[in-house]
Protein backbone atom coordinates (compact mmCIF):
# COMPACT_ATOMS: atom_id res chain seq x y z
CA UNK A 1 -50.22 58.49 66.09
CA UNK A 2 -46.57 57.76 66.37
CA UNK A 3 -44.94 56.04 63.95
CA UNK A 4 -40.73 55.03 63.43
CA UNK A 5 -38.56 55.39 60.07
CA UNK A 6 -35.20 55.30 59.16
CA UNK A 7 -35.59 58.76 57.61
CA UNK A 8 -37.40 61.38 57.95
CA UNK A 9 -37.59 64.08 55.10
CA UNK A 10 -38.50 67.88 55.48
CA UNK A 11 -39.01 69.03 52.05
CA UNK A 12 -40.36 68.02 48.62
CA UNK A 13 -38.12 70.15 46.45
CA UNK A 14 -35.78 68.47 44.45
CA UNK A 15 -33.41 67.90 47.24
CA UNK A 16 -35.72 66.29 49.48
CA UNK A 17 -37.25 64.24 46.62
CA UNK A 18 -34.26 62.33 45.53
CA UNK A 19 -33.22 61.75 49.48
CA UNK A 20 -36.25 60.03 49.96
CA UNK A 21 -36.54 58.44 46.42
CA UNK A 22 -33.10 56.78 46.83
CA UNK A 23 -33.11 56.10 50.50
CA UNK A 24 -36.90 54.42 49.88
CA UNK A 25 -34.82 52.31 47.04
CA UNK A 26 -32.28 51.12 48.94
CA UNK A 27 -35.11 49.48 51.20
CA UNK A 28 -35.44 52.35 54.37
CA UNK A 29 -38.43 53.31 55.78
CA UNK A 30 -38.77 56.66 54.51
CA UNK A 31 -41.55 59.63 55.46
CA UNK A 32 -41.62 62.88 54.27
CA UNK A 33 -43.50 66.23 54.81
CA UNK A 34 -43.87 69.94 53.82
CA UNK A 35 -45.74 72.54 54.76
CA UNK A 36 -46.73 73.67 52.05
CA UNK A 37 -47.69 72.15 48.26
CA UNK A 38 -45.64 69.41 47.14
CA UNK A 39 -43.09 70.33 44.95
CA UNK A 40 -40.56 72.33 46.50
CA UNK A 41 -38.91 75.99 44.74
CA UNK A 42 -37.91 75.21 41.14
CA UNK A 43 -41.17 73.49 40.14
CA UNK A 44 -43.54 75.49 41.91
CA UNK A 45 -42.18 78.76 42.68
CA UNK A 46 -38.42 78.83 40.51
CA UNK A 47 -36.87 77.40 37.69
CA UNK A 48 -39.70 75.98 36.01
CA UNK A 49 -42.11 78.97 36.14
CA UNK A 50 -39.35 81.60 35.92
CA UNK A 51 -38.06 80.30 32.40
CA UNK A 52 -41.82 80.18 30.79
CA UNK A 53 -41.87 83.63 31.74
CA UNK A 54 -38.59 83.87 30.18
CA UNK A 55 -39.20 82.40 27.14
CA UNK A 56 -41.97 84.46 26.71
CA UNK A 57 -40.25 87.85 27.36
CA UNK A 58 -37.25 86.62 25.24
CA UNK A 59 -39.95 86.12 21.97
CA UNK A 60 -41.24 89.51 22.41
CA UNK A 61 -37.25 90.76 22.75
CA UNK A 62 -35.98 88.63 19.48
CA UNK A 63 -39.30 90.27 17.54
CA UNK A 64 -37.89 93.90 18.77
CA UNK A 65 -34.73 93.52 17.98
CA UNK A 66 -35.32 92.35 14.41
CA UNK A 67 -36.92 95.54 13.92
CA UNK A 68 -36.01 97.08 10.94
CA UNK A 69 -33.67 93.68 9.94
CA UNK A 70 -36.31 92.27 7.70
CA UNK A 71 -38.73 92.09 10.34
CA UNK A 72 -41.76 93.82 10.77
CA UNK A 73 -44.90 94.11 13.35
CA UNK A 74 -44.35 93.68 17.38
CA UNK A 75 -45.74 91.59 19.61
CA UNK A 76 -46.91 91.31 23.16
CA UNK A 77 -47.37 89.55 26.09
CA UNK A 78 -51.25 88.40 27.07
CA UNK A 79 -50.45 87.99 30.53
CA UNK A 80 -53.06 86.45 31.89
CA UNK A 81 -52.99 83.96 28.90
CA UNK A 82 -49.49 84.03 29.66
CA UNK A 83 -49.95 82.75 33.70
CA UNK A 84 -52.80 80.06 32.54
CA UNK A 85 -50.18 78.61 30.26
CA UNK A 86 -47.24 78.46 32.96
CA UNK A 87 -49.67 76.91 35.25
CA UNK A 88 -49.90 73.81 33.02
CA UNK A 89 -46.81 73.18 34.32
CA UNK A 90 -46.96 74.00 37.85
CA UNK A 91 -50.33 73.17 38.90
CA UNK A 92 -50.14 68.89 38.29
CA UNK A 93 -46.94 69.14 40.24
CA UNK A 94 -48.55 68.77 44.31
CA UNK A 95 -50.71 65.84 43.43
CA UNK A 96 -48.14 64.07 40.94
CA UNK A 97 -45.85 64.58 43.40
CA UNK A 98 -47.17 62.97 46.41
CA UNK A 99 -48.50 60.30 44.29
CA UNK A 100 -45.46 58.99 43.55
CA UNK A 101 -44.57 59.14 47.12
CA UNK A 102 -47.25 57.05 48.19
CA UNK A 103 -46.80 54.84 45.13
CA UNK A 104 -42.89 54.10 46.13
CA UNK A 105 -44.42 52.94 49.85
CA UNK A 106 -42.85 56.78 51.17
CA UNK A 107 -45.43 58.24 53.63
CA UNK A 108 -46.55 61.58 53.58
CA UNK A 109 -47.39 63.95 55.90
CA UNK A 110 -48.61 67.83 55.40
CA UNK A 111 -47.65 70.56 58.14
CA UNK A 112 -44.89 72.33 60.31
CA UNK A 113 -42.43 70.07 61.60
CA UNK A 114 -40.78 70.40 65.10
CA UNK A 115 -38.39 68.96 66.68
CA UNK A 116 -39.31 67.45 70.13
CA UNK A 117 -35.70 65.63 70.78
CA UNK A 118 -32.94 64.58 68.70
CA UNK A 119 -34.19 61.96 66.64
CA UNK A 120 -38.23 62.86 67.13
CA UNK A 121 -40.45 65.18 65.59
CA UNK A 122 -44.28 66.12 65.26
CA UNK A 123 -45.97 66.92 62.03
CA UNK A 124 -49.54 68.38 62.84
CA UNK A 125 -50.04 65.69 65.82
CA UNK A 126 -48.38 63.09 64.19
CA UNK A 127 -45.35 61.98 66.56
CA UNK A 128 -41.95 60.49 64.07
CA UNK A 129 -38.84 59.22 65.48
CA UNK A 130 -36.60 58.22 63.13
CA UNK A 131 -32.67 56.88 62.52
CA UNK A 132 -31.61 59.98 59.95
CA UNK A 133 -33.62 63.29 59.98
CA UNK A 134 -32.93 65.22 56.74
CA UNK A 135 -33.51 69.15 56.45
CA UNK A 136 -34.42 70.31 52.67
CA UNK A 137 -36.53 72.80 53.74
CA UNK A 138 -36.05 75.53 50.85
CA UNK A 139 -36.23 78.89 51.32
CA UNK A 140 -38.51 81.81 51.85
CA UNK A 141 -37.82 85.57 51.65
CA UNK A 142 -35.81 87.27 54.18
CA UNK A 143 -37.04 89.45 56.90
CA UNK A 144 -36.71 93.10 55.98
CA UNK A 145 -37.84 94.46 59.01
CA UNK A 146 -38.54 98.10 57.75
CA UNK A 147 -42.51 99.87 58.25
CA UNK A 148 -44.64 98.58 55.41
CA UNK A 149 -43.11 95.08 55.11
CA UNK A 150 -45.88 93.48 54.93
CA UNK A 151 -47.41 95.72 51.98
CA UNK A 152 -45.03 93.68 49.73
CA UNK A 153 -45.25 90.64 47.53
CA UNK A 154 -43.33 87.81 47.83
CA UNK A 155 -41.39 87.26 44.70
CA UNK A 156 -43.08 83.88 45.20
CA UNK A 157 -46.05 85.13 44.47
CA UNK A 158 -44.77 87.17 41.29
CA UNK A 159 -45.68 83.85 39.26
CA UNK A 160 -49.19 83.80 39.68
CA UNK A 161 -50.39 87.39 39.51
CA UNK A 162 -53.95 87.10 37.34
CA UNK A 163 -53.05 90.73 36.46
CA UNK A 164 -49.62 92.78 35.92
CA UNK A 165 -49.47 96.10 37.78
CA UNK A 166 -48.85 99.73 35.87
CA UNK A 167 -45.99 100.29 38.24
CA UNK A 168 -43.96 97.45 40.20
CA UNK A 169 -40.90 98.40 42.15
CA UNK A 170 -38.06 95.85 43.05
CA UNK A 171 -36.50 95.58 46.22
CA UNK A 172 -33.50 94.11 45.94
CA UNK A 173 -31.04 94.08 42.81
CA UNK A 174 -30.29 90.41 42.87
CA UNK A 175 -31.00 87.70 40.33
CA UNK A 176 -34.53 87.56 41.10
CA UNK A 177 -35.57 91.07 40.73
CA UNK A 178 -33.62 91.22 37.68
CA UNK A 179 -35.21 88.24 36.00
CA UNK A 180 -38.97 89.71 37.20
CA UNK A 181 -37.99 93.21 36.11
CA UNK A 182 -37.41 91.78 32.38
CA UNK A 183 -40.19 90.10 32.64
CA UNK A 184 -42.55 92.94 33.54
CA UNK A 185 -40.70 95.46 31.62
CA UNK A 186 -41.17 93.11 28.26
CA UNK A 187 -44.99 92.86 29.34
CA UNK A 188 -45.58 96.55 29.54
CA UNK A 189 -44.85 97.48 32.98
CA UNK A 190 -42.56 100.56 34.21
CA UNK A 191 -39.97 99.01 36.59
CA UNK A 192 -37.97 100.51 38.91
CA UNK A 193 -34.96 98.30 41.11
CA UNK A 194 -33.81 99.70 44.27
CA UNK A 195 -30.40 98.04 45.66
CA UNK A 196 -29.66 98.83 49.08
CA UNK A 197 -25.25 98.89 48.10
CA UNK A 198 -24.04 100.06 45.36
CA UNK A 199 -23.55 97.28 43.14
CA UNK A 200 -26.26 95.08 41.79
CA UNK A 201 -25.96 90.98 41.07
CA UNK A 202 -23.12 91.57 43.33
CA UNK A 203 -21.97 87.61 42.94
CA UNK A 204 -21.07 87.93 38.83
CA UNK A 205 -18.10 90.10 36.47
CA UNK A 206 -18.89 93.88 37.24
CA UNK A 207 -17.90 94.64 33.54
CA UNK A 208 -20.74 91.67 32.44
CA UNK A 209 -23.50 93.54 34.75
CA UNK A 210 -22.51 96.59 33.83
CA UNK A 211 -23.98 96.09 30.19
CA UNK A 212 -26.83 94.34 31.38
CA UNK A 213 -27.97 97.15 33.59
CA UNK A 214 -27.59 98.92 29.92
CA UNK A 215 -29.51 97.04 27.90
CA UNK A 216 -31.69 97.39 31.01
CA UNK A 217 -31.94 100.51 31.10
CA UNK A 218 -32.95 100.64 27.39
CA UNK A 219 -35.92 98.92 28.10
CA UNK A 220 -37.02 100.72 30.57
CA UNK A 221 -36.33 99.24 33.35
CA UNK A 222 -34.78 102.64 36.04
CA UNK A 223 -31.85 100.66 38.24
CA UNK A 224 -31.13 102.63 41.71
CA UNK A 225 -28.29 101.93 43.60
CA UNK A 226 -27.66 102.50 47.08
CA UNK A 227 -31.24 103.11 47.65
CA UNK A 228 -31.34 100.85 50.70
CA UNK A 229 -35.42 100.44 51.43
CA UNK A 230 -36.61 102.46 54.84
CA UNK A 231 -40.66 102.34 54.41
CA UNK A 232 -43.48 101.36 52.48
CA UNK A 233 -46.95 102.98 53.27
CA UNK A 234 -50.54 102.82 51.38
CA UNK A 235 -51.96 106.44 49.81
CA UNK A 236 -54.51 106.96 47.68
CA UNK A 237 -52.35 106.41 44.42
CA UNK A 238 -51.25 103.02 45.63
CA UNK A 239 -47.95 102.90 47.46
CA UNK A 240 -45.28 105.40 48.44
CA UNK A 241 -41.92 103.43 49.09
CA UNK A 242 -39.45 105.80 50.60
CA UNK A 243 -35.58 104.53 50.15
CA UNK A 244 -32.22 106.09 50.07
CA UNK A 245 -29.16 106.98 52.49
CA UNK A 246 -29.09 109.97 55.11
CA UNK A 247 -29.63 113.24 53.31
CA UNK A 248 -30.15 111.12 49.77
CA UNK A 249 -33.90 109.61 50.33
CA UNK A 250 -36.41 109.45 47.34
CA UNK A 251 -39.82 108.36 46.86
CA UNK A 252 -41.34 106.11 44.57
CA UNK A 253 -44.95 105.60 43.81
CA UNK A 254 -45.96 101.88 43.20
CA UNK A 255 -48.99 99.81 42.55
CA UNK A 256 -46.63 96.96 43.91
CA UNK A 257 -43.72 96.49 45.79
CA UNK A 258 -41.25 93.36 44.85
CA UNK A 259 -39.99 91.66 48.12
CA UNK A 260 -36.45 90.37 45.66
CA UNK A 261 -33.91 91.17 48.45
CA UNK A 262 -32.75 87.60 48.65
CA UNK A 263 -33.49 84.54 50.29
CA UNK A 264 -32.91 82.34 53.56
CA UNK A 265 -33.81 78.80 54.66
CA UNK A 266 -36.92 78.28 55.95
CA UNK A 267 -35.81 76.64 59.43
CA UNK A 268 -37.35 79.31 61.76
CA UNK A 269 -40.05 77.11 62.76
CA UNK A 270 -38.36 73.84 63.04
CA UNK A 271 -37.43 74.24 67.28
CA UNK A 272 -33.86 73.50 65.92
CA UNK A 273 -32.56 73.75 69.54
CA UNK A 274 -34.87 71.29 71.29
CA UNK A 275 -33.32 68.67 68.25
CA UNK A 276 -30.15 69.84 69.79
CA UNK A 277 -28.78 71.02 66.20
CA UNK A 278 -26.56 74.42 66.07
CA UNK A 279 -27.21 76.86 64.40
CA UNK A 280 -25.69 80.48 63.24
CA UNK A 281 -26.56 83.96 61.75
CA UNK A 282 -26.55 81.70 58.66
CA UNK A 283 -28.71 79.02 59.35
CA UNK A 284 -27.23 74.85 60.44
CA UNK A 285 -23.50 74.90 61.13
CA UNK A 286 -22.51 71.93 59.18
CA UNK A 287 -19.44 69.52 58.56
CA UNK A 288 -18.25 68.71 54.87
CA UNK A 289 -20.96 66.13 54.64
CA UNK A 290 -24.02 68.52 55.04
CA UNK A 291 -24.01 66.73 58.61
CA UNK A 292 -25.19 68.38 61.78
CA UNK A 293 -21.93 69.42 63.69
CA UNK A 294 -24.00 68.47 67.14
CA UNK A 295 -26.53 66.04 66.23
CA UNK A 296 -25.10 63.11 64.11
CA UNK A 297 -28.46 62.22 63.19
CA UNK A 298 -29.34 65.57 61.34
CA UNK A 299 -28.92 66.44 57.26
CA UNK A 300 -29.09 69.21 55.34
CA UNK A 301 -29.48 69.76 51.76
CA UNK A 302 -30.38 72.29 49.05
CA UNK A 303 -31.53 75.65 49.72
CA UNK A 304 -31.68 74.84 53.53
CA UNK A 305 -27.91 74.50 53.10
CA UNK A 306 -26.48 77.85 53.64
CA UNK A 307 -23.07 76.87 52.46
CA UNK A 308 -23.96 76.10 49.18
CA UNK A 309 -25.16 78.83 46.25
CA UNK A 310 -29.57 78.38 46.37
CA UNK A 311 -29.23 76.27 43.09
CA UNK A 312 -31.19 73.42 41.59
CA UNK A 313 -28.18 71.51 40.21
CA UNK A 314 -26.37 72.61 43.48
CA UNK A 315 -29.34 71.11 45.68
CA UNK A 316 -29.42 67.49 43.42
CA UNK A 317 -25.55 67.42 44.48
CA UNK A 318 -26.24 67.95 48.05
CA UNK A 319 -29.14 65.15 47.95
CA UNK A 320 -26.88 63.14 46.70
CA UNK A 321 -24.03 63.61 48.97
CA UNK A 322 -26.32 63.28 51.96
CA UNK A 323 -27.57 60.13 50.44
CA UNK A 324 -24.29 58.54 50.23
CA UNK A 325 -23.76 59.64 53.50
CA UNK A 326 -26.61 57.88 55.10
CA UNK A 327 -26.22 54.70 53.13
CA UNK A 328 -22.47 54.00 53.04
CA UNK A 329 -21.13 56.50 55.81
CA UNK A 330 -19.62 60.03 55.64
CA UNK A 331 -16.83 59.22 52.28
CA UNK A 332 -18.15 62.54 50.20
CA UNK A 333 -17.83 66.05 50.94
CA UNK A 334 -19.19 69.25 49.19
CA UNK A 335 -17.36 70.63 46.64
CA UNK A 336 -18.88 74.30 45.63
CA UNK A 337 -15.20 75.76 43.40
CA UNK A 338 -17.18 74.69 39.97
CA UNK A 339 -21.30 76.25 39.84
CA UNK A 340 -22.07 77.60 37.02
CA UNK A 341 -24.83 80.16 37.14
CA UNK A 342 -27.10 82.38 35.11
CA UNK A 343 -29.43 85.05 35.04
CA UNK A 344 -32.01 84.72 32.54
CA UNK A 345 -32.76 88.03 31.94
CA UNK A 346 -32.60 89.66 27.94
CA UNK A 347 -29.89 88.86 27.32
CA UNK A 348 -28.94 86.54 30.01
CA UNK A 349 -25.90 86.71 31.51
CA UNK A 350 -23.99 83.56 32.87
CA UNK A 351 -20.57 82.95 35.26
CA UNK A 352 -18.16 79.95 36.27
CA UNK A 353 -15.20 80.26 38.15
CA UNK A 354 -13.24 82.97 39.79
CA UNK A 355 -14.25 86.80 38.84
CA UNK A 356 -11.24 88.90 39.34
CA UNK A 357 -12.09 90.29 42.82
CA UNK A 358 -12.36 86.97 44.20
CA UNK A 359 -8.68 85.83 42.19
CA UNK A 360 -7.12 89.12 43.55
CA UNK A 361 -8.27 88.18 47.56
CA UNK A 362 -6.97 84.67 47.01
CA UNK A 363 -3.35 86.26 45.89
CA UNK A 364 -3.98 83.84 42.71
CA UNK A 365 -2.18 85.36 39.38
CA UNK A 366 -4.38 85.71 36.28
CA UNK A 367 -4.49 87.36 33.14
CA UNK A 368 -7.45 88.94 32.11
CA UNK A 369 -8.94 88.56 28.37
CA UNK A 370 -12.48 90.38 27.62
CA UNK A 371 -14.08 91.96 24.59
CA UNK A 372 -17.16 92.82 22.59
CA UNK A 373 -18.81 89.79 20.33
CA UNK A 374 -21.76 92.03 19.22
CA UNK A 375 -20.51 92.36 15.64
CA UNK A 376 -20.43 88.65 15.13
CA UNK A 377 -22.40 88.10 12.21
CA UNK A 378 -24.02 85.14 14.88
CA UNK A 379 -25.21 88.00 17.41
CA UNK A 380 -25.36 90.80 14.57
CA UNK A 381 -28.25 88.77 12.23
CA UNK A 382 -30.33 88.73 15.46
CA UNK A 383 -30.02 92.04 16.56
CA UNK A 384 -28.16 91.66 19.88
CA UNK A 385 -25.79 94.56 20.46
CA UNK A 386 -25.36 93.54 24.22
CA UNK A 387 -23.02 90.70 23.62
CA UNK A 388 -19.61 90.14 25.33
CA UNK A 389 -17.11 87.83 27.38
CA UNK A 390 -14.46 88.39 29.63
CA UNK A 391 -11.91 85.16 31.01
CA UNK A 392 -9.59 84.40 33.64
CA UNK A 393 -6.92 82.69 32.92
CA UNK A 394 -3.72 81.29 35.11
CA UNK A 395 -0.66 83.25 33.55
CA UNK A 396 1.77 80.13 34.30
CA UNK A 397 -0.81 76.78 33.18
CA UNK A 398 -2.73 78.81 31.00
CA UNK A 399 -5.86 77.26 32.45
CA UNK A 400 -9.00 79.21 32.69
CA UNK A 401 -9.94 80.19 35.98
CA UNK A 402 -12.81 81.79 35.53
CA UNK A 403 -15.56 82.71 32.61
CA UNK A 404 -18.11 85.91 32.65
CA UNK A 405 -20.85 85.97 29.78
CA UNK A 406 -23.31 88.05 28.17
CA UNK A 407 -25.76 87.38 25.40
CA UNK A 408 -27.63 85.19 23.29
CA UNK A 409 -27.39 81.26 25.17
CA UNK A 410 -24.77 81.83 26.98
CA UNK A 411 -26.49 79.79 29.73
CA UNK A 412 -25.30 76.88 27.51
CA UNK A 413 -21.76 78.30 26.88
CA UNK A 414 -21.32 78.77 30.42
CA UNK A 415 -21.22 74.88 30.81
CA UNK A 416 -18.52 74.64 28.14
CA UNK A 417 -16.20 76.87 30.75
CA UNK A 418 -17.27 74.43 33.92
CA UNK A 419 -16.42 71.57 32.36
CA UNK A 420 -12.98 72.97 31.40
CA UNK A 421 -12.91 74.32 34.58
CA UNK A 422 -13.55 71.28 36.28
CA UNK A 423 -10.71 69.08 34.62
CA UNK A 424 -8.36 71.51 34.46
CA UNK A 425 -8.14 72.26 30.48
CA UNK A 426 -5.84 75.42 29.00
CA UNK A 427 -7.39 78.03 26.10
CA UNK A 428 -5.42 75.59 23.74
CA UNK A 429 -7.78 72.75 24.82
CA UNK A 430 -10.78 75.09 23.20
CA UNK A 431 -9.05 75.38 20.46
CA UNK A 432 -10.35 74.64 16.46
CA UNK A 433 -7.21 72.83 16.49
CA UNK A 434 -8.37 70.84 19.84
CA UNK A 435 -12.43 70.89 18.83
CA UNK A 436 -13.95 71.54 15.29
CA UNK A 437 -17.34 73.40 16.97
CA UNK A 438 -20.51 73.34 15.81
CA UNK A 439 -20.86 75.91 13.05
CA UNK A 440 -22.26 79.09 13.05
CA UNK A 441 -23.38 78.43 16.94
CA UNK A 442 -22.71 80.33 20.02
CA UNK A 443 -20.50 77.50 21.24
CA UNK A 444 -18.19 78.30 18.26
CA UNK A 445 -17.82 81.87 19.03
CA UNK A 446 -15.39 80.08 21.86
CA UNK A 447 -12.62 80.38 19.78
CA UNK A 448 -12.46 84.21 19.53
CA UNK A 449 -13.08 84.45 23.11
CA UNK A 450 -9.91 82.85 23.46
CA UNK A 451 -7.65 83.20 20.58
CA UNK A 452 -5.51 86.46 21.85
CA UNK A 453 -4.36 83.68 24.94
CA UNK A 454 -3.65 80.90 22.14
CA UNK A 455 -0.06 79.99 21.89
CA UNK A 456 0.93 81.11 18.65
């Protein structure tokens, strides 16, 4: 069957969605497909999964660290009570999903899509031409290419083991294995992560990591850098993953091996070159639109977007850029200077802005303010002792230029920072002279982040 739309959509995450929700809106003829379940990375196999498991580690963290504070008795993780409960949220998502589709007059298709010319595809026999094709593909773990690859498991499939292994071994020391690692540690596993370099979550502060690979380490979780990965292989105790530079390998036994050493978009299968659209070692070369720099009729949002950070917020922005883009010509471009991120580990650690290696390579002058908040009576009365801060700030404006967190919510002050980020506002601006916080909250705590840089 061939059929002809204004715009096509590859993708159902949440970049993909809101392209074809809007486009459908604004009275197109919209179609969209995926290959796989409806529902793209955050609610299927991301956000939404990764913070019940979260939440869950974080309750049995809170109960340990009120240990001997007035509280007494631990708890644990039941995880395969644990799994059946996250699945209430991800398994309603594929049907809910493509009901909505069809309920908003979007068609749907299910398979591989490839590009046959520049403005036509096929989806599992189906033949689409279309005005606008759009590219939200996601992402899908990157090639290794080492013996044993394919003994390990996708950190995809992390959220829906029925059982937890003895043993589980990260590859990969970025904000996934991390996240898992607390996760499994919390839940009774041991937990080794191997980083290839020498520096782990290798995009945030090196002072902030730096005390979460303690407070790592305190639960048990055994951090090895430059360990780069050279083989996995089956024996009878499970697996043997050898790993290590020249002269400096070590083995590890396993029951499973972690496939956490980062992501790239899943384009691979898309015959990119018969749609005529360029690509890189990165993935689509595209303009400041998210446009196809050699096929004006090509989009491409979310994680598929290999300029921008692999982000849910960051993905919404890019739907709606490409959105505006289709409907009322190319006036936005991507703006990636203000992301805040976090890593929900316990505690979490969160960042905005410029760390001080980036500052230095952009010749940009700061001044540096950092410190310890674990003795706040706030982070004290829970039992955190990991807790701490460290800010960029423009010597000349006094504007902050960059914020590094760790400790209790700090996912939530990190969006304080981006919004003063964002419009420009100086440490005075933060101020209990500027803004009577919330009190006692971690918001508040603010104020002695900042109050050395306060003019007096």
């Amino acid at each position: 069957m061939e059929r002809e739309y204004d715009v096509v959509v590859i993708g159902t995450g949440v970049a993909g969605s809101d392209i074809a929700w809007h486009c459908r809106k604004a009275g197109m003829e919209v179609a969209i497909t995926d290959y796989r379940d409806y529902g793209g990375t955050c609610a299927l196999r991301g956000c939404v999964p990764k913070r019940v498991l979260a939440s869950a580690a974080g309750a049995v963290a809170r109960v340990g660290n009120q240990q001997g504070n007035g509280v007494r008795g631990a708890v644990a993780i039941d995880w395969s009570e644990l799994i059946a409960f996250e699945r209430t949220f991800t398994d309603p998502v594929p049907r809910r999903k493509e009901e909505g589709f069809r309920e908003a007059g979007i068609h749907t298709y299910h398979g591989l899509a490839r590009f046959t010319g520049q403005n036509r595809m096929t989806i599992d026999g189906d033949v689409l031409t279309a005005r606008y094709i759009v590219i939200a593909a996601g992402a899908h773990p990157r090639p290794l290419k080492v013996p044993g690859e394919d003994l390990m498991t996708p950190s995809d499939d992390f959220f829906y083991l029925e059982g937890l292994p003895e043993r589980i071994v990260f590859i990969g020391g970025g904000y996934i294995s991390f996240e898992f690692a607390h996760v499994a540690a919390r839940a009774g596993s041991a937990v080794t992560i191997l980083q290839r370099s020498g520096r782990v979550l290798s995009g945030f502060d090196t002072d902030i990591v730096d005390r979460l690979v303690l407070a790592s380490g305190e639960i048990g979780i055994d951090v090895q850098v430059n360990m780069p990965l050279l083989s996995i292989e089956r024996n009878a105790a499970g697996l043997r993953v050898r790993a290590g530079r020249e002269g400096e390998e070590k083995t590890f036994g396993a029951d499973m091996v972690v496939h956490g050493a980062g992501r790239v978009s899943a384009i691979e299968e898309l015959d990119l070159a018969v749609g005529n659209v360029e690509t890189d070692c990165r993935g689509i070369v595209v303009d400041d639109h998210l446009r196809s720099v050699s096929n004006p009729a090509v989009y491409v949002a979310g994680d598929a977007n290999q300029k921008s950070p692999q982000l849910t917020p960051v993905a919404v922005m890019d739907a709606h850029i490409v959105v505006d883009s289709i409907l009322g010509g190319n006036a936005r471009v991507a703006d990636y200077s203000v992301v805040p991120s976090a890593v929900f580990t316990t505690p979490p650690i969160a960042s905005v802005g410029l760390t001080e290696e980036a500052a230095k390579e952009k010749g940009i002058p700061y001044v540096v303010n950092a410190g310890d908040l674990s003795a706040r009576f706030t982070n004290r009365s829970v039992g955190q002792r990991h807790v701490g801060y460290k800010l960029l700030v423009a010597g000349d404006s006094r504007r902050i230029l960059g914020a590094h967190l760790i400790g209790p919510h700090v996912e939530e002050v990190i969006n304080i920072f981006a919004l003063a980020i964002r419009h420009n506002l100086t440490v005075d601006d933060l101020t209990l002279d500027a803004i009577p916080w919330a009190y006692p909250s971690s918001v508040y705590d603010i104020i002695h982040m900042v109050h050395p840089l306060v003019r007096k």
